[in-house]
Protein backbone atom coordinates (compact mmCIF):
# COMPACT_ATOMS: atom_id res chain seq x y z
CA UNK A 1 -27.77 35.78 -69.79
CA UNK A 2 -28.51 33.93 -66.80
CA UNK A 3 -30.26 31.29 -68.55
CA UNK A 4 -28.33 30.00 -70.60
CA UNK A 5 -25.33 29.90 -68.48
CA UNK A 6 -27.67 27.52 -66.09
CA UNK A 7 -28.36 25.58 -69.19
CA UNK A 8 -25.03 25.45 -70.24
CA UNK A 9 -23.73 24.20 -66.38
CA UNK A 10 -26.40 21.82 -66.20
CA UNK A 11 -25.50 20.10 -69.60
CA UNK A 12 -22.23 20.04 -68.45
CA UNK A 13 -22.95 18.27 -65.11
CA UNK A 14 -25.45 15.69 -66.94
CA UNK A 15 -22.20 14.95 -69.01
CA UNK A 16 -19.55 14.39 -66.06
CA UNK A 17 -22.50 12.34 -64.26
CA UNK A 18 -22.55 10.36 -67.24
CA UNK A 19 -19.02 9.54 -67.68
CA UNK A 20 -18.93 9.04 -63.90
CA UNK A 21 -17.22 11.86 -62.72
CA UNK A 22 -19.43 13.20 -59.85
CA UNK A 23 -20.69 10.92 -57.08
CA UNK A 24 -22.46 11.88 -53.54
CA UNK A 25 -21.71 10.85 -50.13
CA UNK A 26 -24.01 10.65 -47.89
CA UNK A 27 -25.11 12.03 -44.55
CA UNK A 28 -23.15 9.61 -42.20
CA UNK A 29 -20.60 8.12 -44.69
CA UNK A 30 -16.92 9.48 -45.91
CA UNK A 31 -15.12 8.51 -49.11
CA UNK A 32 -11.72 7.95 -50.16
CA UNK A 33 -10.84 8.52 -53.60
CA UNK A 34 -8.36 6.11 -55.96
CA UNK A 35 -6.16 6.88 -58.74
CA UNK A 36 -5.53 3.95 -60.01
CA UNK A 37 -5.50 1.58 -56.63
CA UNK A 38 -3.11 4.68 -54.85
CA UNK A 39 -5.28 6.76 -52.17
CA UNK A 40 -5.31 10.44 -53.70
CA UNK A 41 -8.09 11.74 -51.66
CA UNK A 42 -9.54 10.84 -48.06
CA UNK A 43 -12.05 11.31 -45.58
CA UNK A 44 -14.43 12.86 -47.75
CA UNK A 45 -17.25 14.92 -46.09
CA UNK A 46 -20.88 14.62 -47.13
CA UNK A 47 -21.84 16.10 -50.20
CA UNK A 48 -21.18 16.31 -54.26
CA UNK A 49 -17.63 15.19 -55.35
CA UNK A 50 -15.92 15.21 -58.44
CA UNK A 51 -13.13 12.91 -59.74
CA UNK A 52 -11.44 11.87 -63.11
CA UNK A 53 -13.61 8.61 -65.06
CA UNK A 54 -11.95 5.87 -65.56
CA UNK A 55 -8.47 6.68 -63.57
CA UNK A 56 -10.27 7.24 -60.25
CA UNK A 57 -12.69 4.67 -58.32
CA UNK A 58 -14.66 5.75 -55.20
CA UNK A 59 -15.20 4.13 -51.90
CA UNK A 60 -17.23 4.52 -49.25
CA UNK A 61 -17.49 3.75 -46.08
CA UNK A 62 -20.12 3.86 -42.95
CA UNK A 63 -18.57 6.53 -40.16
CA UNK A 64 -21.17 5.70 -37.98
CA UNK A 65 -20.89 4.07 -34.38
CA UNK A 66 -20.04 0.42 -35.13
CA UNK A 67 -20.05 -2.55 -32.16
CA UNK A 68 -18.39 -5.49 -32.26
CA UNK A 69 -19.39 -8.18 -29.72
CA UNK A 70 -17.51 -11.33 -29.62
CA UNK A 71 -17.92 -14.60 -27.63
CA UNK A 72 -17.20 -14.68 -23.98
CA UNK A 73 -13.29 -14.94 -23.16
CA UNK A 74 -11.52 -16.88 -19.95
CA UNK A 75 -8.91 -15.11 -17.81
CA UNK A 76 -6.66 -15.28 -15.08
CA UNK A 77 -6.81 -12.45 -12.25
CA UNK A 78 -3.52 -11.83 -10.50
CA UNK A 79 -4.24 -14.28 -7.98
CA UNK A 80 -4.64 -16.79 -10.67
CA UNK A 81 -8.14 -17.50 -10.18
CA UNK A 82 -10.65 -17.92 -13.54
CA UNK A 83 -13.12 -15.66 -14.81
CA UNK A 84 -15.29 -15.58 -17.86
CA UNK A 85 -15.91 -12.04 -19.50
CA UNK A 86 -18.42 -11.22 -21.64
CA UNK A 87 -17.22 -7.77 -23.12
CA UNK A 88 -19.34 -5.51 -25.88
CA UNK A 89 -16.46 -2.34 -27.49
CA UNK A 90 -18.15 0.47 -29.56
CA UNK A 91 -15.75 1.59 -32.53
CA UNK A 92 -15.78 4.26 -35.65
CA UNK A 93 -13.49 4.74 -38.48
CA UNK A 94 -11.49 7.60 -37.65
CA UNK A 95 -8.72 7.92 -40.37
CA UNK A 96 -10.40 6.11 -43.70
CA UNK A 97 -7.01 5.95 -45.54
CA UNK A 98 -5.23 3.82 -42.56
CA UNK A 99 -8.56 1.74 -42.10
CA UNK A 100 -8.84 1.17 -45.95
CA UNK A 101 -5.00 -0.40 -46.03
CA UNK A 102 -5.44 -2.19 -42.71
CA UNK A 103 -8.72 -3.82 -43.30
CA UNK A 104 -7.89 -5.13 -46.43
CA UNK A 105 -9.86 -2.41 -48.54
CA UNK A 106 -12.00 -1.54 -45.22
CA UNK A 107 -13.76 -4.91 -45.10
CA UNK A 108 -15.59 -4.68 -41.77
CA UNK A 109 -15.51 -8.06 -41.20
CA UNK A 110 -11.61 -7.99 -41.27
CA UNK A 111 -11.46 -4.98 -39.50
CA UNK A 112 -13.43 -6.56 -36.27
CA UNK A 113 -11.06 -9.75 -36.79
CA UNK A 114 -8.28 -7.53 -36.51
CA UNK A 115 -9.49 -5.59 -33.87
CA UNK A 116 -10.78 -8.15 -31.66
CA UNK A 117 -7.42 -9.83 -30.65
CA UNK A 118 -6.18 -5.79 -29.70
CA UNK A 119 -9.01 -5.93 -27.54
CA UNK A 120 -8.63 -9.40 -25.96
CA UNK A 121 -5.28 -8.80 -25.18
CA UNK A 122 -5.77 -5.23 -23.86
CA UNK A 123 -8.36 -7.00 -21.56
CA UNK A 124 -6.01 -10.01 -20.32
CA UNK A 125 -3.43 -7.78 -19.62
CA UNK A 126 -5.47 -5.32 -17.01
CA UNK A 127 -7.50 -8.54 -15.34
CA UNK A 128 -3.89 -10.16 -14.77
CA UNK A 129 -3.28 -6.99 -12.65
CA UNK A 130 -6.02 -7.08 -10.36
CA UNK A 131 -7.31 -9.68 -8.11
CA UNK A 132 -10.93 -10.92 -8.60
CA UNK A 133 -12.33 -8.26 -6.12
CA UNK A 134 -11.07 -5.80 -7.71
CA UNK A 135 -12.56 -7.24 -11.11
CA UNK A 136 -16.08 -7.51 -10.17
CA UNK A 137 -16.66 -4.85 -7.67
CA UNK A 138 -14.85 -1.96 -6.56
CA UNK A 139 -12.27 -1.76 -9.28
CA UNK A 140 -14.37 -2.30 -12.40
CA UNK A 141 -14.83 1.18 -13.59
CA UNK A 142 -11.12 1.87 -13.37
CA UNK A 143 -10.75 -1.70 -15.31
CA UNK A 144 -13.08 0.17 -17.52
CA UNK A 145 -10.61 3.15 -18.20
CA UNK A 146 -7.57 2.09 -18.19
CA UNK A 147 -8.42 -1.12 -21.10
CA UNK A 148 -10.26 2.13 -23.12
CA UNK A 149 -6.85 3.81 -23.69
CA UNK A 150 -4.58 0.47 -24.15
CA UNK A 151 -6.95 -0.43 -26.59
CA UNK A 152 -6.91 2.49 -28.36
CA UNK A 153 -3.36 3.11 -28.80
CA UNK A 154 -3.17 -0.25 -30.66
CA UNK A 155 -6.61 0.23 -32.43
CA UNK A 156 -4.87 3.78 -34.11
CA UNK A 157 -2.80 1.55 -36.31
CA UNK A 158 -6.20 0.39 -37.78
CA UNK A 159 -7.47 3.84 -37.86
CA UNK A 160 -10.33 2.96 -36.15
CA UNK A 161 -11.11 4.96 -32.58
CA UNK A 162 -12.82 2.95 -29.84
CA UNK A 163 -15.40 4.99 -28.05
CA UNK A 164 -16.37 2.65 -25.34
CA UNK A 165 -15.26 -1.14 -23.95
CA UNK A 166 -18.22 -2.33 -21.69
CA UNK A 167 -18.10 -5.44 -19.71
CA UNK A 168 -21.24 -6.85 -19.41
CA UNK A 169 -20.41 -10.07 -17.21
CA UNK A 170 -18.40 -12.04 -15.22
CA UNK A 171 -19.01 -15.21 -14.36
CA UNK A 172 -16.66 -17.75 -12.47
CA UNK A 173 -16.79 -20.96 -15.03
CA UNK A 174 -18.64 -23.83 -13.97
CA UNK A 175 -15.75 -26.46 -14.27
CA UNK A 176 -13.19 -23.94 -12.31
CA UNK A 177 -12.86 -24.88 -8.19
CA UNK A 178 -13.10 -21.29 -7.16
CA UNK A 179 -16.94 -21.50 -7.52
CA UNK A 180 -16.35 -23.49 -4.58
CA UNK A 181 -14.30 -21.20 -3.22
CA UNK A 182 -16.24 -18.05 -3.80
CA UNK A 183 -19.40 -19.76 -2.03
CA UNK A 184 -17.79 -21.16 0.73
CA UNK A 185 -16.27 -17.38 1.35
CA UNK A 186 -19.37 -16.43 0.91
CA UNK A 187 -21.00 -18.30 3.36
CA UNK A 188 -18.07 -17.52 5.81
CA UNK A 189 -19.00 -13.98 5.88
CA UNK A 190 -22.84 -14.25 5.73
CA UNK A 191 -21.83 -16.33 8.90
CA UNK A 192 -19.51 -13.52 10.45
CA UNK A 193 -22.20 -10.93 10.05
CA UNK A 194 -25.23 -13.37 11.74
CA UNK A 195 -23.05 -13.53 14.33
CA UNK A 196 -22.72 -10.76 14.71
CA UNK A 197 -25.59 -9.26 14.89
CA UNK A 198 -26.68 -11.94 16.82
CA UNK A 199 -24.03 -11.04 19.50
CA UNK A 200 -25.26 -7.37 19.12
CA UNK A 201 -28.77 -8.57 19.73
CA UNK A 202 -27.75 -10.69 22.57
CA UNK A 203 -25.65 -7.82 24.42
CA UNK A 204 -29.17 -5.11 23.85
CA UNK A 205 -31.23 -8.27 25.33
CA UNK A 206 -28.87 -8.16 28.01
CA UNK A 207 -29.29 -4.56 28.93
CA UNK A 208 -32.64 -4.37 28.31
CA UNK A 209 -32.92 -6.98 30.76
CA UNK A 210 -30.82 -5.28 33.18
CA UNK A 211 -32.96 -2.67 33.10
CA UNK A 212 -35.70 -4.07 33.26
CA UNK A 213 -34.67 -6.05 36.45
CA UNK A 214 -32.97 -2.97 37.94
CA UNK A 215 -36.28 -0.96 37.50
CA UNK A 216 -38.57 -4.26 38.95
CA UNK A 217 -36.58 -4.49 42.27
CA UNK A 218 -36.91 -0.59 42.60
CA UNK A 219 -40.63 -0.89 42.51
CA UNK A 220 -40.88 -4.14 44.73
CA UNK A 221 -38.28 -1.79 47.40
CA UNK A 222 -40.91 1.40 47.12
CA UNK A 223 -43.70 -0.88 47.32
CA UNK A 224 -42.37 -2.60 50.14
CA UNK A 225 -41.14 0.84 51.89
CA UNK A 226 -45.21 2.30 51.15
CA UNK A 227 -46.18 -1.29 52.83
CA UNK A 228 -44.17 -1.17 55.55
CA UNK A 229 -45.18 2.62 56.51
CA UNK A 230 -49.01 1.79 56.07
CA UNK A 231 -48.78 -1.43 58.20
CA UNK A 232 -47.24 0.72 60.53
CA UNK A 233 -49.63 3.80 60.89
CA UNK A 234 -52.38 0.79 60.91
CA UNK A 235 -50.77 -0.93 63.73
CA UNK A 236 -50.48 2.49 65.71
CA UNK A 237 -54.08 3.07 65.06
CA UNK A 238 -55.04 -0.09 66.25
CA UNK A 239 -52.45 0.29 68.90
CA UNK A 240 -54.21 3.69 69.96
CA UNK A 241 -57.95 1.93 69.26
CA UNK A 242 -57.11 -1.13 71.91
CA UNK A 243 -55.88 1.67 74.33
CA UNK A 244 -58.85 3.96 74.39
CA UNK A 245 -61.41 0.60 74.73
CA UNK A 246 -59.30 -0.46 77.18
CA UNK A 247 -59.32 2.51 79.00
CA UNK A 248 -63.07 2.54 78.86
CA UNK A 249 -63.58 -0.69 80.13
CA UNK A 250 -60.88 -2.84 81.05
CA UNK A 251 -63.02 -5.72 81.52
CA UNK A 252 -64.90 -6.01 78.53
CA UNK A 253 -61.08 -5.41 76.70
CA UNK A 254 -60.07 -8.38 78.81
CA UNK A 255 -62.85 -10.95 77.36
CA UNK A 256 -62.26 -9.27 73.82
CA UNK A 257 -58.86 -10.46 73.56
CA UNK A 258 -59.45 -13.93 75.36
CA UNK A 259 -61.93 -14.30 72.91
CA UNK A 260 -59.50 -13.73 70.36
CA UNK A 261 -57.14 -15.51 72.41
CA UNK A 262 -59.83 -19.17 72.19
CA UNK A 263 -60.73 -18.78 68.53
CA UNK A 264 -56.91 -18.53 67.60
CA UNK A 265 -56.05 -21.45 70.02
CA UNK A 266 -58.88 -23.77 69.29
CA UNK A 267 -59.01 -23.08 65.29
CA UNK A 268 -59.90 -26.13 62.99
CA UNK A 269 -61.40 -27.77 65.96
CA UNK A 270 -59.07 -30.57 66.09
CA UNK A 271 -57.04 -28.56 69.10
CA UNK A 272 -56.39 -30.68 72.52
CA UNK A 273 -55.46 -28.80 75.35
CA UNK A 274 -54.32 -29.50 78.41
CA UNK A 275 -54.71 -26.88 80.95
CA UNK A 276 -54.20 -26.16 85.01
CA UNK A 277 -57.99 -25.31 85.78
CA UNK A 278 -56.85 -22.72 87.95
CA UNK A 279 -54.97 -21.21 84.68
CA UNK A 280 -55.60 -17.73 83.71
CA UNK A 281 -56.60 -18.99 80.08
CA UNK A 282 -59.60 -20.15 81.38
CA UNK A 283 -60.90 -17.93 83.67
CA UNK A 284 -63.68 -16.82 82.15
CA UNK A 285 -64.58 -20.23 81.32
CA UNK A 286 -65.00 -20.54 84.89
CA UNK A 287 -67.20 -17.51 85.27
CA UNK A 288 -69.43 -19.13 82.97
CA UNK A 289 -69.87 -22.68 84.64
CA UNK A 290 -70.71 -20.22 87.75
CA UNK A 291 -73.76 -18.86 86.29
């Protein structure tokens, strides 16, 4: 029983494929299906389809991630300064049966023609609002956000979704004066922050020096206090050294120190001196013409 009721299905599937009744969409790819150019059937998933021959056409379409990348646009930031963008949007069909009456019979090429502009304008529109730091620094991922969802409320009349706007640069154009501008600003604060850290440097110089100084003179005053106490307890020793000699013998203690007393006086040998002979200074002078 069973076979010939497969038999019987095949034939009759052989005989719709033939008269072009059953087509297949494929794994990324949905369908719409025309009765005589009037949409009767969208969005088609993957899989076997039927539809009549002859009254109904099928068409298919790629529901994969698309990109469209167009060539870098000029705009004015809300301090009416130039910038070049160089933007990249990631799109898919979302509603087939819009995108096939919008794009002309969902011609891709017309559809990025017609989305490009939504774009374009989307972007104009948010750089207007924000000043050129905002664009290219702190501000660019909320640039980022708030173009996805302007751009997609006009790309739903295309029935295309837009999963991603990316800008990849910026660039100041070469013929616009705020290159200048932008360098000489930049140069004013590369300026502002060698000086200072110079200053900074300068003012830890400073102190270190301070330091430095305040811990030298300390030193030098200990030194000189250790000095001052050593010379002393020599001087008392040699104080107490003179006393006992001279207490031992007071004569010999007398020649010592006129002995000391000549050698100091007549140093260098160029001295001259002119002397009482009866002076004390030369009493033992005397003592030796005597002998």
């Amino acid at each position: 029983m069973r076979s010939p009721t497969l038999a019987i299905f095949a034939a009759v599937l052989l005989l719709l494929a033939g008269m072009g009744s059953v087509f297949q969409v494929s794994e990324g790819q949905t369908a719409i299906v025309l009765n005589l150019g009037r949409v009767v059937r969208a969005d088609l998933e993957p899989g076997l389809h039927f539809k009549w021959p002859i009254v109904e056409d099928v068409i298919k379409f790629d529901q994969r991630i698309l990109s469209l990348d167009d060539a870098p646009e000029r705009y004015l930031t809300a301090e009416k300064k130039d910038v070049q963008v160089d933007f990249f949007v990631k799109w898919r069909i979302s509603d087939v049966a819009t995108y096939y009456r919008a794009a002309g019979g969902g011609d891709q090429a017309i559809a990025r023609q017609r989305l490009t502009p939504i774009v374009k304008n989307a972007l104009r529109e948010q750089i207007n609002q924000r000043t050129l730091q905002e664009v290219v620094s702190a501000g660019r991922a909320e640039l980022a956000g708030s173009l996805l969802a302007q751009v997609n409320r006009g790309a739903a009349a295309l029935g295309v979704e837009v999963l991603d706007v990316r800008i990849k640069r910026i660039n100041l154009p070469d013929d616009s004066q705020i290159l200048s501008t932008v360098y000489d600003r930049m140069r004013t604060e590369r300026t502002q922050v060698a000086n200072q850290l110079r200053a900074e440097g300068q003012e830890q110089r400073d102190k270190i020096q301070s330091e430095a100084d305040r811990a030298s003179a300390v030193l030098l005053a200990e030194a000189e206090r250790d000095a001052q106490k050593l010379r002393g307890e020599g001087d008392a020793r040699a104080a107490e050294i003179y006393a006992a000699a001279y207490g031992r013998d007071a004569e010999f203690y007398g020649f010592y120190r006129s002995l000391e007393a000549y050698r100091q006086a007549l140093a260098g040998g160029q001295t001259t001196l002119v002397l009482d002979p009866d002076s004390e200074f030369l009493r033992y002078f005397e003592n030796a013409g005597g002998r």
